[in-house]
Protein backbone atom coordinates (compact mmCIF):
# COMPACT_ATOMS: atom_id res chain seq x y z
CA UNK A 1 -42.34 -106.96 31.33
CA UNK A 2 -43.39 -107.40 34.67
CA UNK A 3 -44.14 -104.57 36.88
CA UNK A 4 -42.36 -102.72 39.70
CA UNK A 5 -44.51 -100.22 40.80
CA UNK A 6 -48.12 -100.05 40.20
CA UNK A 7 -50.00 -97.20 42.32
CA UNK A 8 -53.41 -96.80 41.82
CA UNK A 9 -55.79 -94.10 42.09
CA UNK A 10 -53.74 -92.23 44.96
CA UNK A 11 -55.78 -89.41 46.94
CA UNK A 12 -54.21 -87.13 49.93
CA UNK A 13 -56.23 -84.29 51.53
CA UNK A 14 -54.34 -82.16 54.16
CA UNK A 15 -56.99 -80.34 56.72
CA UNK A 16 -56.63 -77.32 59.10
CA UNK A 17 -58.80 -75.76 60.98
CA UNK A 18 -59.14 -72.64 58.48
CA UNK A 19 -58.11 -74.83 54.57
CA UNK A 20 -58.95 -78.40 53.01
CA UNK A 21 -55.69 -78.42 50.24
CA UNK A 22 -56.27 -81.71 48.09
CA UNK A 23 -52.58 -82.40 47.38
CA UNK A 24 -53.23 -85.51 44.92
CA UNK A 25 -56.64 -86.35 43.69
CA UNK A 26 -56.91 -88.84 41.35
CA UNK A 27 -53.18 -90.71 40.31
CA UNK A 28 -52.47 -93.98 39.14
CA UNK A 29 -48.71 -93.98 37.84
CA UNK A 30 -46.73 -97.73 36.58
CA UNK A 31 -43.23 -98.31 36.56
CA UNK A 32 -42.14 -101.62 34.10
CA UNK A 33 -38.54 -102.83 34.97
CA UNK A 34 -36.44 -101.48 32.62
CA UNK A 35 -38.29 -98.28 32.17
CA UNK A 36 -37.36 -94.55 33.18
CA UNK A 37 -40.95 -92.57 33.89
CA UNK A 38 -40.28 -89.25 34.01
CA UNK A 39 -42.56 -87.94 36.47
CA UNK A 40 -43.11 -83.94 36.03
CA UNK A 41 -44.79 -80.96 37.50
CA UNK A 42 -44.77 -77.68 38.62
CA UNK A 43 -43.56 -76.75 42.27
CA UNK A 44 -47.13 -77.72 44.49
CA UNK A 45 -48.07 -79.77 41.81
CA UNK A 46 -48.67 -82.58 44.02
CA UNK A 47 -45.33 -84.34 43.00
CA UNK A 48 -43.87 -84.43 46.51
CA UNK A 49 -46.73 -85.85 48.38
CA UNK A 50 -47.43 -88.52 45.35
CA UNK A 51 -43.66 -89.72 45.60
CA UNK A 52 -44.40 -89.77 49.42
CA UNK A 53 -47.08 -92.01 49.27
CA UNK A 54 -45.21 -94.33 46.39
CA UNK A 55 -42.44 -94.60 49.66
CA UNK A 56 -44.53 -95.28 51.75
CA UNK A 57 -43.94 -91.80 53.91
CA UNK A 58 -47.27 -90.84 53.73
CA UNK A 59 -50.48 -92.70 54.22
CA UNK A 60 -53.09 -92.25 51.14
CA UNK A 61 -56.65 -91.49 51.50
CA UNK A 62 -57.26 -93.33 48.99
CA UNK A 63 -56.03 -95.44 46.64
CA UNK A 64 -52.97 -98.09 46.94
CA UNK A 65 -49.35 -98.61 46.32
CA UNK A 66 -47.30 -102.01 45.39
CA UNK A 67 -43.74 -101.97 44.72
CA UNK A 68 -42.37 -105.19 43.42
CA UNK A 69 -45.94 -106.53 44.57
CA UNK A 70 -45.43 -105.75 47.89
CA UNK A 71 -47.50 -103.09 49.45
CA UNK A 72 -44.76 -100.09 51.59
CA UNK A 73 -47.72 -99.38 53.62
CA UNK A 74 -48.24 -102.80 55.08
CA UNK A 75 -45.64 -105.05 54.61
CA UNK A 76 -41.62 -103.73 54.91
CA UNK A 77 -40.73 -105.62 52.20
CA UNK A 78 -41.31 -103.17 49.88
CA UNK A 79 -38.28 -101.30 51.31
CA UNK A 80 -35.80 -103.59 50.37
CA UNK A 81 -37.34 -103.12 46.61
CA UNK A 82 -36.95 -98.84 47.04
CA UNK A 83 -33.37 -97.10 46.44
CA UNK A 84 -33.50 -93.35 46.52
CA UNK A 85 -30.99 -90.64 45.39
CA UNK A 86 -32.37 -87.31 47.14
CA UNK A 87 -31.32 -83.63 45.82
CA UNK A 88 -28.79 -82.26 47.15
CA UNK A 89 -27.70 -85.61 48.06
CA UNK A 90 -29.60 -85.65 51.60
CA UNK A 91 -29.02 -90.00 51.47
CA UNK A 92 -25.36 -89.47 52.57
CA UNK A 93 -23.51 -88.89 55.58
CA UNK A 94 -21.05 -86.17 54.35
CA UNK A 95 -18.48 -86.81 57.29
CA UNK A 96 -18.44 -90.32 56.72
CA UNK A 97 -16.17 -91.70 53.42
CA UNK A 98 -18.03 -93.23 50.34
CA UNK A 99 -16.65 -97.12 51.73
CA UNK A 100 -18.62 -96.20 55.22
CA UNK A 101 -22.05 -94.90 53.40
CA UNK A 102 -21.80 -98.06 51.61
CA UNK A 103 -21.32 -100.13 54.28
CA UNK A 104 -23.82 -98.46 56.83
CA UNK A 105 -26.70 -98.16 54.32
CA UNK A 106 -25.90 -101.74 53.17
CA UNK A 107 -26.27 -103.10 56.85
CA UNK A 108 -29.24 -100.81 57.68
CA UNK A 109 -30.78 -102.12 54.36
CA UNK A 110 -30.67 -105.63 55.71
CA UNK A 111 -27.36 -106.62 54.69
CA UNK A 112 -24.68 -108.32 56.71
CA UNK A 113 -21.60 -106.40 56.54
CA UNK A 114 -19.72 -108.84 55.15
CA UNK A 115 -22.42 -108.60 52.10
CA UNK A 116 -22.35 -104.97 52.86
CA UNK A 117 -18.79 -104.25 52.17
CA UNK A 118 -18.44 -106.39 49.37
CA UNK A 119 -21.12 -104.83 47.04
CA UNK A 120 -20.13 -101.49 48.33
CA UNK A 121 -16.06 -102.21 46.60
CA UNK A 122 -18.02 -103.78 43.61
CA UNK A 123 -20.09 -100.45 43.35
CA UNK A 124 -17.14 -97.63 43.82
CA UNK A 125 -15.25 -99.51 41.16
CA UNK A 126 -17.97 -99.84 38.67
CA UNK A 127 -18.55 -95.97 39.84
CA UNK A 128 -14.58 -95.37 39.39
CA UNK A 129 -14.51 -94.55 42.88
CA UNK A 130 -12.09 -96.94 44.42
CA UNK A 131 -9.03 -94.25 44.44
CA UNK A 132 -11.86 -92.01 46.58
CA UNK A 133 -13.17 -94.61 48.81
CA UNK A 134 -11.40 -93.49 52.29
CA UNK A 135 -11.60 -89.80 51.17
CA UNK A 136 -14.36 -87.59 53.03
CA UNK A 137 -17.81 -87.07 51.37
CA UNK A 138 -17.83 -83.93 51.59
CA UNK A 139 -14.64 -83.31 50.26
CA UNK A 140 -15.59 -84.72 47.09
CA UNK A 141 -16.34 -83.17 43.84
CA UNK A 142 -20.37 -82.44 43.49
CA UNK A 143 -20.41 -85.15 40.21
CA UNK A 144 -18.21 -87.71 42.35
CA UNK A 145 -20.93 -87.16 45.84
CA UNK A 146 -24.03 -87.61 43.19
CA UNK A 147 -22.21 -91.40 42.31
CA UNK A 148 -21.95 -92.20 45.46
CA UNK A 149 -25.21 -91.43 46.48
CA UNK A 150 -26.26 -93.50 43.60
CA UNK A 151 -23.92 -96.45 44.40
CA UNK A 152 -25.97 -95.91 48.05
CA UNK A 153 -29.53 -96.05 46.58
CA UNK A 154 -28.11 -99.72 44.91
CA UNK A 155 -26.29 -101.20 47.75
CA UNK A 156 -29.17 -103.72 48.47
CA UNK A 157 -29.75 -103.97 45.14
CA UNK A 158 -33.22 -102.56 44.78
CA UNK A 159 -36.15 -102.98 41.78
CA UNK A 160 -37.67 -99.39 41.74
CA UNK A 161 -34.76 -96.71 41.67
CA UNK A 162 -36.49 -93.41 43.22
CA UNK A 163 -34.61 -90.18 41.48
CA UNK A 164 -34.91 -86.69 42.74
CA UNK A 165 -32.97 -84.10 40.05
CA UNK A 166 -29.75 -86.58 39.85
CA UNK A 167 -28.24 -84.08 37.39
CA UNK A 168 -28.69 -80.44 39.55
CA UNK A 169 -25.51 -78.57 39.68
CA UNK A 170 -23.59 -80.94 38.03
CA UNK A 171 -21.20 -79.75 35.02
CA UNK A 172 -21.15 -81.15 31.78
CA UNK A 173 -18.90 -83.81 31.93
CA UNK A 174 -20.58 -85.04 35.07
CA UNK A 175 -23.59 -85.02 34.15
CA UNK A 176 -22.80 -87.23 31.04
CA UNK A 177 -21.34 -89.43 33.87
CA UNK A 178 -24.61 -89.85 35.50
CA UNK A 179 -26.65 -90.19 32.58
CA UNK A 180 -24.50 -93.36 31.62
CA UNK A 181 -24.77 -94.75 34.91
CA UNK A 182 -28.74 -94.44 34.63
CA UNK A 183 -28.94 -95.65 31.59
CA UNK A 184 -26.76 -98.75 32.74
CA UNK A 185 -28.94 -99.48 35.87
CA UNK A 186 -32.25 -99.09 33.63
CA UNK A 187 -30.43 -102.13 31.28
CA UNK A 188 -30.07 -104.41 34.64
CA UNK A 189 -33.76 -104.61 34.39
CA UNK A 190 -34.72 -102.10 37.49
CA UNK A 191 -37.75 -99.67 36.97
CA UNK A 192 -36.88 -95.47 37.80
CA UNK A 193 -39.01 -92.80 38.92
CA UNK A 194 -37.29 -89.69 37.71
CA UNK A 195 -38.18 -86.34 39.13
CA UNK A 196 -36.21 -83.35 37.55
CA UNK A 197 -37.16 -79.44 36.53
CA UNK A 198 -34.26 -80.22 33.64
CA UNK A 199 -36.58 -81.28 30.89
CA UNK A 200 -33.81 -82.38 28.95
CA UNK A 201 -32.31 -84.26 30.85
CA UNK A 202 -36.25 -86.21 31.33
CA UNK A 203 -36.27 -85.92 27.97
CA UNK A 204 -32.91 -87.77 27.21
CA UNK A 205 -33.38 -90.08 29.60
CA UNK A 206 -37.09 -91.01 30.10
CA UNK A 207 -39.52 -94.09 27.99
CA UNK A 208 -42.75 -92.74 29.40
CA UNK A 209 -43.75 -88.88 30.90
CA UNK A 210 -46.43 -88.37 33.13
CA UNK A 211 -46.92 -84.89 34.25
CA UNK A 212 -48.75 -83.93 37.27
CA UNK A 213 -50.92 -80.35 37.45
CA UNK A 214 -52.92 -79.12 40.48
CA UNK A 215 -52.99 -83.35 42.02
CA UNK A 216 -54.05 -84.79 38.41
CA UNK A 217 -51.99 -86.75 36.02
CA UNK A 218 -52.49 -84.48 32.99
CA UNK A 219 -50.80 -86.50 30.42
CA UNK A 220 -48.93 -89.91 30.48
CA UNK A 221 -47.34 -91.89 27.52
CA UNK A 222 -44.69 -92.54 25.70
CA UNK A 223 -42.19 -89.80 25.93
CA UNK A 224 -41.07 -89.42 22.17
CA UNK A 225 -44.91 -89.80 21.50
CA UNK A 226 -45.84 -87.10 23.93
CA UNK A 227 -43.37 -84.92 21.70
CA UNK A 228 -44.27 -85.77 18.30
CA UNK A 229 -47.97 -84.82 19.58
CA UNK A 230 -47.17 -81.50 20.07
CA UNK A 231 -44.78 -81.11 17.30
CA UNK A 232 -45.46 -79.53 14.07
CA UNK A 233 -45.16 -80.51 10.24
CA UNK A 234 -43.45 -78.03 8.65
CA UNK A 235 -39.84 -77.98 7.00
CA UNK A 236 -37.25 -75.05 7.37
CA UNK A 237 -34.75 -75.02 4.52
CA UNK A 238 -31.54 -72.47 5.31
CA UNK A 239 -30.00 -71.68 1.89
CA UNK A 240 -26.27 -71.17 2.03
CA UNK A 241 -26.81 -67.67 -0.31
CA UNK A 242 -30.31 -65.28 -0.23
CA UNK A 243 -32.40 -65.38 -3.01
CA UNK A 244 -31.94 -62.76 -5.21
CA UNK A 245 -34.97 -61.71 -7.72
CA UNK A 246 -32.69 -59.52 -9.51
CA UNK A 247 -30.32 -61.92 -10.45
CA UNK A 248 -30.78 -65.42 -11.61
CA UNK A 249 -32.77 -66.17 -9.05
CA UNK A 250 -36.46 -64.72 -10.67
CA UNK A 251 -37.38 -68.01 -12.18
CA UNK A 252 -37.19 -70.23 -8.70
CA UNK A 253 -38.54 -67.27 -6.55
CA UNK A 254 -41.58 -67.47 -8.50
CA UNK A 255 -42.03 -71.28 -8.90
CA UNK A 256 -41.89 -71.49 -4.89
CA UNK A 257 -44.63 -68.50 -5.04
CA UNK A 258 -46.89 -70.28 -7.53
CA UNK A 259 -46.61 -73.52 -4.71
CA UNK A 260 -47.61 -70.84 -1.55
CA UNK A 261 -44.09 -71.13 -0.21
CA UNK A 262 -42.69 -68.80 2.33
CA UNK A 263 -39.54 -67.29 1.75
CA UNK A 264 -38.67 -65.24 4.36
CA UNK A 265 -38.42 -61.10 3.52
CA UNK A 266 -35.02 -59.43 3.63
CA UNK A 267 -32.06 -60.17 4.31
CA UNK A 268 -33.77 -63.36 5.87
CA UNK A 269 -35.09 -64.16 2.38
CA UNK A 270 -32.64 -67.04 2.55
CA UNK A 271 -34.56 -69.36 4.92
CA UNK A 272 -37.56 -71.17 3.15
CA UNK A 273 -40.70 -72.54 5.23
CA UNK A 274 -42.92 -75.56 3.56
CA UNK A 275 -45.94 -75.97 5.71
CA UNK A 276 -47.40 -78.87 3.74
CA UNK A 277 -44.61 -81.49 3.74
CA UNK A 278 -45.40 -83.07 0.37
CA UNK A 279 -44.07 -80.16 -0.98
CA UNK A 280 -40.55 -81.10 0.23
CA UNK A 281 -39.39 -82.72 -2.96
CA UNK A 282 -40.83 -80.46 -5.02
CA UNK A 283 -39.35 -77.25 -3.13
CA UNK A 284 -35.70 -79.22 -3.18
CA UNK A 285 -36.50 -79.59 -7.13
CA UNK A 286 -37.04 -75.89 -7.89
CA UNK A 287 -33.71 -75.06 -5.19
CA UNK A 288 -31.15 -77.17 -7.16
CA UNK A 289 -28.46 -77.12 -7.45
CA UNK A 290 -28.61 -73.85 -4.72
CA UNK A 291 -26.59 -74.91 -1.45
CA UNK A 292 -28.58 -75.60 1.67
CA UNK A 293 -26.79 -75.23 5.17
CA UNK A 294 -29.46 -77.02 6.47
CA UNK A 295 -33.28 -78.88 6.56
CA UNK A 296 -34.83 -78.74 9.91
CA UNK A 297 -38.79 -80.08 10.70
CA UNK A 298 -40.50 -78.58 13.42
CA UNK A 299 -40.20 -80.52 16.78
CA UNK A 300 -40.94 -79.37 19.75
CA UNK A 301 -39.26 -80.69 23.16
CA UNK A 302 -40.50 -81.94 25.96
CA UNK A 303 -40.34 -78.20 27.90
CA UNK A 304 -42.71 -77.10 25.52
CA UNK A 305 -44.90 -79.83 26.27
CA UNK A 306 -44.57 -79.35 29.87
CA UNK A 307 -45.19 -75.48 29.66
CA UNK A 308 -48.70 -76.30 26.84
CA UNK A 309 -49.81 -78.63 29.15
CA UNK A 310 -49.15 -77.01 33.13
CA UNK A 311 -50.63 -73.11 31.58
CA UNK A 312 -53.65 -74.70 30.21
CA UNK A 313 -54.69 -74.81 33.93
């Protein structure tokens, strides 16, 4: 897959007269197209600054930046490769209607308005916009502003797709909405940088994590890797009915002791722990034909990942 952004060992120091604050120190982050990178960190993590520099907002210190192999710091280009949906959806004009953001942004994007106006009606009705197209921004609903300012960020049909918490404040429903309509863009082939404190929605949506802590990159891979590193190997069995060792249930209670199993004590005794998971067949053995409600492993998500890897520092 071919690359749409590559930044490379990105530095930024900001100097007063009184502090030197080294915002990013060392980061080199690579979008493929067709890829979602979750890109995490706590608040003054140096997210902000790196996603800055990526735009081309701020200069580095060091380092360098191509998107779509064009450099945003020294040849414009690169714009026309860089869509962005800000929170709080700052990339619309809320007194304008979703058919005018279209077809300003288009124009100011480098399209004629001809071209402009055309791929903004193709967008709302892929969005399921058209019946809102003349209506005020502002008077839409929060999910219905967050697809326009998505349709916005594709107008001139961009390679890197910038994302700043897409999903915040957004109900259920809506939120499923703009899920899909990542996960639709991401199967055209275009790369996304997504920025979000909802780890489950990164985790849902993301291929690769890399999480930023005090200007370093901390950890970066594969996103259900990143998980299953953290995660543990035991097995939770929930019986349907406790154990009872006055009962009929002597005999199995004491197998499952001779094996080191945990039963939980009263009136838990009814959930089962196997830390060493070759003892899963055996354990279901000695159970039947007991019910079980259910057989959970230990996994851990990607907020516990995020919260292992941003204390240990």
């Amino acid at each position: 897959m071919s690359s749409v952004l590559t930044a490379t060992h990105l530095q930024k120091t900001y100097r007063t007269p009184d502090t030197v604050l080294t915002a990013v120190k060392d980061v080199s982050l690579s979008i493929d197209r067709g890829e979602v990178l979750a890109f995490l960190g706590p608040n003054g993590a140096g997210k902000t600054t790196t996603i800055k520099m990526i735009a081309g907002l701020i200069q580095p210190d060091n380092g360098s930046v191509l998107v779509n192999g064009y450099n945003p710091h020294a040849d414009t280009r690169a714009f026309a490769s860089i869509g962005a949906v800000l929170e709080g959806n700052r990339n619309l004009y809320w007194r304008l209607t979703p058919e005018e953001n279209l077809s300003y942004f288009g124009v100011l994007r480098g399209l004629s308005p001809k071209v402009a106006r055309q791929r903004g009606r193709e967008l709302l009705d892929r969005f399921e916009l058209s019946h809102k197209r003349k209506s005020v921004v502002q008077q839409l609903s929060r999910g219905m502003q967050q697809k326009v300012a998505i349709a916005v960020a594709l107008v001139h049909d961009p390679a890197l797709l910038l994302l700043d918490e897409p999903t915040l404040g957004l109900d259920v429903e809506a939120t499923e909405t703009v899920k899909r309509l990542i996960r639709e863009v991401v199967a055209e082939g275009k790369g996304i940088l997504l920025t979000t404190h909802q780890l489950d929605v990164a985790e849902d949506l993301s291929d690769r994590t890399a999480i930023i802590n005090q200007g370093e990159i901390v950890a970066e891979k594969a996103t259900a890797e990143l998980i299953k590193e953290f995660s543990g190997t035991a097995y939770h069995i929930q019986l349907a009915e406790p154990l009872d060792d006055l009962k009929n249930d002597l005999d199995c209670i004491t197998k499952l002791n001779y094996l080191g199993i945990t039963i939980a004590p009263q009136p838990d005794n009814q959930r089962i722990t196997i830390e060493d998971p070759n003892q899963l067949y055996a354990v279901l053995d000695i159970l039947n034909p007991r019910t079980i409600e259910s057989l959970t492993r230990d996994k851990a998500t990607l907020t516990d990942v995020f919260l292992a890897l941003t204390r240990k520092t």
